[in-house]
Protein backbone atom coordinates (compact mmCIF):
# COMPACT_ATOMS: atom_id res chain seq x y z
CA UNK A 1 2.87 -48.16 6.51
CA UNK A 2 3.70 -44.80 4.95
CA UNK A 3 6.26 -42.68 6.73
CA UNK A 4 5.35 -39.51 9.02
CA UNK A 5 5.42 -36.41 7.31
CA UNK A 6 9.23 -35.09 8.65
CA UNK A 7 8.03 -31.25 10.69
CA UNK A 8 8.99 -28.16 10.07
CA UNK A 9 11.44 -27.45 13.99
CA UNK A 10 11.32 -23.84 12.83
CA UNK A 11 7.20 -23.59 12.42
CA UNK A 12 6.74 -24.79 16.03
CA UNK A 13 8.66 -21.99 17.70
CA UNK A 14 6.52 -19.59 19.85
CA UNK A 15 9.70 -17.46 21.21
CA UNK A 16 13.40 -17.93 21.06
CA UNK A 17 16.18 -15.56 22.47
CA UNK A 18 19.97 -16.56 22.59
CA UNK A 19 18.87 -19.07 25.77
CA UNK A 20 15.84 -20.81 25.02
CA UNK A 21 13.82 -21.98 21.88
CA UNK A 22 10.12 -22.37 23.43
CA UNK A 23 8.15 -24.35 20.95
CA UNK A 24 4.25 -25.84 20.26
CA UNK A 25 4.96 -29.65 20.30
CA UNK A 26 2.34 -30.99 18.16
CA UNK A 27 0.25 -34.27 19.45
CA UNK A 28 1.95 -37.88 18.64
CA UNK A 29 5.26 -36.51 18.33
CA UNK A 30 7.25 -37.82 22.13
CA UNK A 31 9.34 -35.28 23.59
CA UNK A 32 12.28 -37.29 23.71
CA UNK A 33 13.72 -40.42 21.53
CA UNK A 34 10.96 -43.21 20.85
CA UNK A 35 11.36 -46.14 19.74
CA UNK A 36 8.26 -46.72 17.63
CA UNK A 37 9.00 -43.88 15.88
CA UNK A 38 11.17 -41.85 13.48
CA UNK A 39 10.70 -37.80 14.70
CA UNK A 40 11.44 -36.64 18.39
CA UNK A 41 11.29 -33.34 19.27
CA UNK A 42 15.05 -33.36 21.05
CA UNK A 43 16.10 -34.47 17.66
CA UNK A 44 14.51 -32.16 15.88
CA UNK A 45 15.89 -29.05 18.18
CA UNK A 46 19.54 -30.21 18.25
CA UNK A 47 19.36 -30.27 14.25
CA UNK A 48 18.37 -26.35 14.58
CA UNK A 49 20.52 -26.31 18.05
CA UNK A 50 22.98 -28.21 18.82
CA UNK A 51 23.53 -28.13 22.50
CA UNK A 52 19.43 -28.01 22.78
CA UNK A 53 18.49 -30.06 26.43
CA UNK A 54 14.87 -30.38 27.96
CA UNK A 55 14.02 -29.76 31.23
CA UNK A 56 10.63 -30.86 31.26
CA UNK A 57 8.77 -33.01 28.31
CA UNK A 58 5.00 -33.69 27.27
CA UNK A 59 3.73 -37.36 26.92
CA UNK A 60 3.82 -38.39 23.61
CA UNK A 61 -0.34 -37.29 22.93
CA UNK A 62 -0.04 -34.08 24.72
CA UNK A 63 0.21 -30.86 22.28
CA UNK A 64 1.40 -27.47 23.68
CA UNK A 65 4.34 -25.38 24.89
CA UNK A 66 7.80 -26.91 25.67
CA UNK A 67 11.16 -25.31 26.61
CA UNK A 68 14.40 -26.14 25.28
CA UNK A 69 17.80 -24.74 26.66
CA UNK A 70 20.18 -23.77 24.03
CA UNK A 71 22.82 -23.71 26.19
CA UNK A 72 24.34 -26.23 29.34
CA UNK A 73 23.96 -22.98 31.36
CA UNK A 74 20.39 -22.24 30.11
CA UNK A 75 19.28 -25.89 30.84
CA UNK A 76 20.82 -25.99 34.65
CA UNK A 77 18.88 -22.51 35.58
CA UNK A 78 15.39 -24.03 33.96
CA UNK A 79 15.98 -26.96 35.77
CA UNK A 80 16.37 -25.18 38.81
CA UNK A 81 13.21 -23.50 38.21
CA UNK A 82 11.42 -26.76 37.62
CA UNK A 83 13.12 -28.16 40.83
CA UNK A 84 11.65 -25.42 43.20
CA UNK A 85 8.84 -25.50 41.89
CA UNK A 86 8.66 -21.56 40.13
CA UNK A 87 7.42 -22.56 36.62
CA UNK A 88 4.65 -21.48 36.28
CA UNK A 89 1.95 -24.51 33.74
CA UNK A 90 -1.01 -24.06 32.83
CA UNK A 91 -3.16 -27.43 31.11
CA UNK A 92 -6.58 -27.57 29.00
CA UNK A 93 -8.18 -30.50 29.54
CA UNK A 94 -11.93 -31.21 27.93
CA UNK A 95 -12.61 -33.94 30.62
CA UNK A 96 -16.39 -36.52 30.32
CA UNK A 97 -19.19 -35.24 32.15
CA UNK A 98 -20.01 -31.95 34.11
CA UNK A 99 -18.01 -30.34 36.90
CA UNK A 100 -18.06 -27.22 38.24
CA UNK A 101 -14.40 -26.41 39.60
CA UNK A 102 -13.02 -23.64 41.44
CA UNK A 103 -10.01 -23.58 42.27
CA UNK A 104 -10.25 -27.51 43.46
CA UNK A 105 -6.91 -28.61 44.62
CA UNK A 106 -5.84 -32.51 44.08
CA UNK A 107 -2.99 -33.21 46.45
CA UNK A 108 -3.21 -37.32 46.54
CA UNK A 109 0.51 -38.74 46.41
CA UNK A 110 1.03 -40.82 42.74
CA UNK A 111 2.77 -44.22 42.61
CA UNK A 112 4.44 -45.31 39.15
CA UNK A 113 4.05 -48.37 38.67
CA UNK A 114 6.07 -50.94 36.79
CA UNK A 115 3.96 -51.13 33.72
CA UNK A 116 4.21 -47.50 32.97
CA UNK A 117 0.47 -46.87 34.77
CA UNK A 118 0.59 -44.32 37.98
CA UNK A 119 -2.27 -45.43 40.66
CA UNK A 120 -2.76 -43.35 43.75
CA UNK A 121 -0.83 -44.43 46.90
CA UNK A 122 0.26 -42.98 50.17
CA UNK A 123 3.59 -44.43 49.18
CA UNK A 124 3.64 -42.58 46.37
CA UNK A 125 5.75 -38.77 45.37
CA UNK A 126 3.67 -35.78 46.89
CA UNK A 127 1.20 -34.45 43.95
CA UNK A 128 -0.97 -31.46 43.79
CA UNK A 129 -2.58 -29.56 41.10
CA UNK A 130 -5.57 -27.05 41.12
CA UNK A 131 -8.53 -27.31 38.26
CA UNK A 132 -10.64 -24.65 37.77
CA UNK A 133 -13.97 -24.75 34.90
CA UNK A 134 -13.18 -22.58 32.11
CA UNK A 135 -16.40 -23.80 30.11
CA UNK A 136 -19.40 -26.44 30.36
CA UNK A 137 -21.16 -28.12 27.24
CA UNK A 138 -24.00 -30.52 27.66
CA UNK A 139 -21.72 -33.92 28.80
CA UNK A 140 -18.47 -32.45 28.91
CA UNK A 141 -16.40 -29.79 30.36
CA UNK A 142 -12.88 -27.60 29.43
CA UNK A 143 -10.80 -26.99 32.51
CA UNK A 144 -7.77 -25.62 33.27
CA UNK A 145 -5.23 -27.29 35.01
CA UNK A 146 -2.34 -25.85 37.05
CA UNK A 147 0.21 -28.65 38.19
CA UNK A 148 2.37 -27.69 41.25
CA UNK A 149 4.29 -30.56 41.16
CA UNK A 150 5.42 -32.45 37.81
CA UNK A 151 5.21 -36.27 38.32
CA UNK A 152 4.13 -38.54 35.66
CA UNK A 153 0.47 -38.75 34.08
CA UNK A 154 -0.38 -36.13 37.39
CA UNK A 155 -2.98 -34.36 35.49
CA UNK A 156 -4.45 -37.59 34.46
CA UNK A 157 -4.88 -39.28 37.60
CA UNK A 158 -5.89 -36.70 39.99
CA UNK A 159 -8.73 -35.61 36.91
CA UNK A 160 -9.86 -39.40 37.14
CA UNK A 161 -9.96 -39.65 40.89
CA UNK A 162 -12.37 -36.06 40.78
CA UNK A 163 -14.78 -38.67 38.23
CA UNK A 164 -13.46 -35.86 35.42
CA UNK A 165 -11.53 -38.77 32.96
CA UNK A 166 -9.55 -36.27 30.20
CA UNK A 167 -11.59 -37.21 27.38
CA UNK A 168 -9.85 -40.00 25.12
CA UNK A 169 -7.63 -40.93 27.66
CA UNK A 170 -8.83 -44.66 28.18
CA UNK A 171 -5.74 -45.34 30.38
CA UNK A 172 -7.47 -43.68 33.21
CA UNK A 173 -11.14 -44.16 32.37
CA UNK A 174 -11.64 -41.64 29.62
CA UNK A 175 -13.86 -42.38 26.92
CA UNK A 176 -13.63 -41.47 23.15
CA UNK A 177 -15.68 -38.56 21.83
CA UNK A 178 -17.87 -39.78 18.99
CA UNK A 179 -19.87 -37.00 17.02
CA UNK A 180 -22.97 -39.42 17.34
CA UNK A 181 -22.90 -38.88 20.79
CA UNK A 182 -24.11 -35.06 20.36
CA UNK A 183 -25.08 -35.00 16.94
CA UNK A 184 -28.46 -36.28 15.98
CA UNK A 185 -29.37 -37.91 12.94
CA UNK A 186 -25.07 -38.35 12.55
CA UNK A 187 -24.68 -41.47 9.82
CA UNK A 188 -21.36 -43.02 8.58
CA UNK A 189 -20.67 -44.43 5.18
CA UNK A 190 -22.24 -47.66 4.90
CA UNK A 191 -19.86 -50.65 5.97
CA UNK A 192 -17.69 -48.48 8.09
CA UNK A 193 -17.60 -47.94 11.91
CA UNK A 194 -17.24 -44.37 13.26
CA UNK A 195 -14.10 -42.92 14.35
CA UNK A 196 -13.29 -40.79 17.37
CA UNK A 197 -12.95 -37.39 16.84
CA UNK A 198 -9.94 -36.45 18.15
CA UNK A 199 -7.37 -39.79 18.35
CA UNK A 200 -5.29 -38.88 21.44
CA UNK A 201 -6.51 -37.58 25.04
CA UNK A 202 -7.89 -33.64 24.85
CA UNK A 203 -5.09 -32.04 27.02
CA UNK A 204 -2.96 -29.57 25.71
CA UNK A 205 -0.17 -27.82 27.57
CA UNK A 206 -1.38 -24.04 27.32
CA UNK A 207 1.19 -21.41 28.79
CA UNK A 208 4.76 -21.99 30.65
CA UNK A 209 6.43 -19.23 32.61
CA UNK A 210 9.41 -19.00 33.85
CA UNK A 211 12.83 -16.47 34.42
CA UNK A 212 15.41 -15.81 31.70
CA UNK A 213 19.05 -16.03 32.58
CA UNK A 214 18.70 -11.84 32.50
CA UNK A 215 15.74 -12.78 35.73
CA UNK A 216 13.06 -11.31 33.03
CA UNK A 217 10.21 -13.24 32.61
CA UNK A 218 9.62 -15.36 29.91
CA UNK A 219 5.62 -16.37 29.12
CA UNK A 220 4.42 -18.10 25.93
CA UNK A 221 1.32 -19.42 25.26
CA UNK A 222 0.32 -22.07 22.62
CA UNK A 223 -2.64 -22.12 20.51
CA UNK A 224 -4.84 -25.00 20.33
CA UNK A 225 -4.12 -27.89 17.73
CA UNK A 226 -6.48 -28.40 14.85
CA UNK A 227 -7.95 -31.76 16.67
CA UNK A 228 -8.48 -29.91 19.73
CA UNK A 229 -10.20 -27.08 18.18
CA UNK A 230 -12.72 -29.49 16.51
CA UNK A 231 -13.47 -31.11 19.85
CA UNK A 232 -14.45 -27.88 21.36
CA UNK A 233 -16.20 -26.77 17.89
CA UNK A 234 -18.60 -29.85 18.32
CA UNK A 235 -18.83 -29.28 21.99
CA UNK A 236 -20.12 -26.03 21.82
CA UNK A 237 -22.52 -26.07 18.72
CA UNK A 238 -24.24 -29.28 20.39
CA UNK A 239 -24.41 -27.41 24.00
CA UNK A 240 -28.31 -28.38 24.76
């Protein structure tokens, strides 16, 4: 199997300033040290910074913005942040079927379980996140996600319990998008079987805010990967 192409720490970053390095963590890249694979995005910081820390990560197939401290002092006050709740995330999902959110708010309790899978349970960690529509297409829909609280797979699960599965994500009852499905008269080479378009669940972490050391406000925003941008090119030339 051929080897990863090694990335490029310095073509990811979005913003830096003596405190934090805020990057655009591509898809199948984990946020910390995996051991499938070669490249982690820690590892990759701490060869550009040394004392780099996260205080908050993306699943492995989630693209989008990610803060790194630069400093132990840098990492404590994001941490802070995270802990009481001030960051302010915002999530793009492209979800299966048609919903019309506004400002829906998702505060069922998650339960991690032992094989990595959360499920819903009152004796789970509080949860909440808000969704709100940003567009519809004909069996799909791109919504934003704003997660309150930052427990594991949250976005996922509460999506799947509104019947709004993140597209791709088959862990929670997402389904693969196949061109054929809104293309007609789509054909693949003879003898072969057609692949999904994008290979990974369609969120993407959009835009983190939070304070600076110096209390100034820090927002970056993070533009959409190449496989996400297909999606939503099929999406909204087959709208009908």
């Amino acid at each position: 199997m051929a080897k990863s192409k090694p990335l490029d720490f310095r073509e990811l970053i979005l913003f830096e300033n003596s405190d934090y390095v805020v990057v655009n963590k591509p898809p199948f890249l984990s946020t910390l040290a995996d051991r499938v694979e070669e490249q982690n995005l820690l590892a990759l910081a701490k060869a550009y910074e040394p004392e780099a820390q996260v205080a908050h990560r993306l699943d492995k197939d989630t693209s989008g913005v990610l803060a790194i401290a630069r400093n132990p002092e840098a990492y404590r006050h994001l941490s802070m942040q995270f802990e009481h709740r001030t960051v302010k995330k915002v999530y793009h999902a492209v979800v299966d079927g048609r919903h019309d959110f506004k400002d829906v708010v998702v505060t069922a309790r998650i339960l991690k379980q032992p094989d990595g899978v959360v499920k819903l349970s009152s004796r789970g960690k509080d949860a909440e996140t808000r969704f709100s529509t940003l567009k519809l297409f004909a069996r799909h829909t791109l919504v934003e996600c704003q997660p309150l609280t930052g427990r594991m797979h949250q976005i996922r699960i509460h999506l799947a319990s509104l019947g709004a599965s993140i597209t791709g994500d088959e862990l929670y009852g997402g389904k693969p998008f196949l061109v054929s499905s809104v293309k007609r008269n789509f054909r693949v080479k003879k003898g072969t079987e057609e692949q999904p378009l994008i290979r990974r669940m369609a969120l993407h972490a959009f835009s983190l805010e939070f304070k600076g050391l110096d209390g100034v406000v820090i927002r970056c925003e993070a533009p959409y990967p190449k496989d996400f941008s297909a999606l939503l090119r099929q999406l909204g030339a087959h709208r009908a």
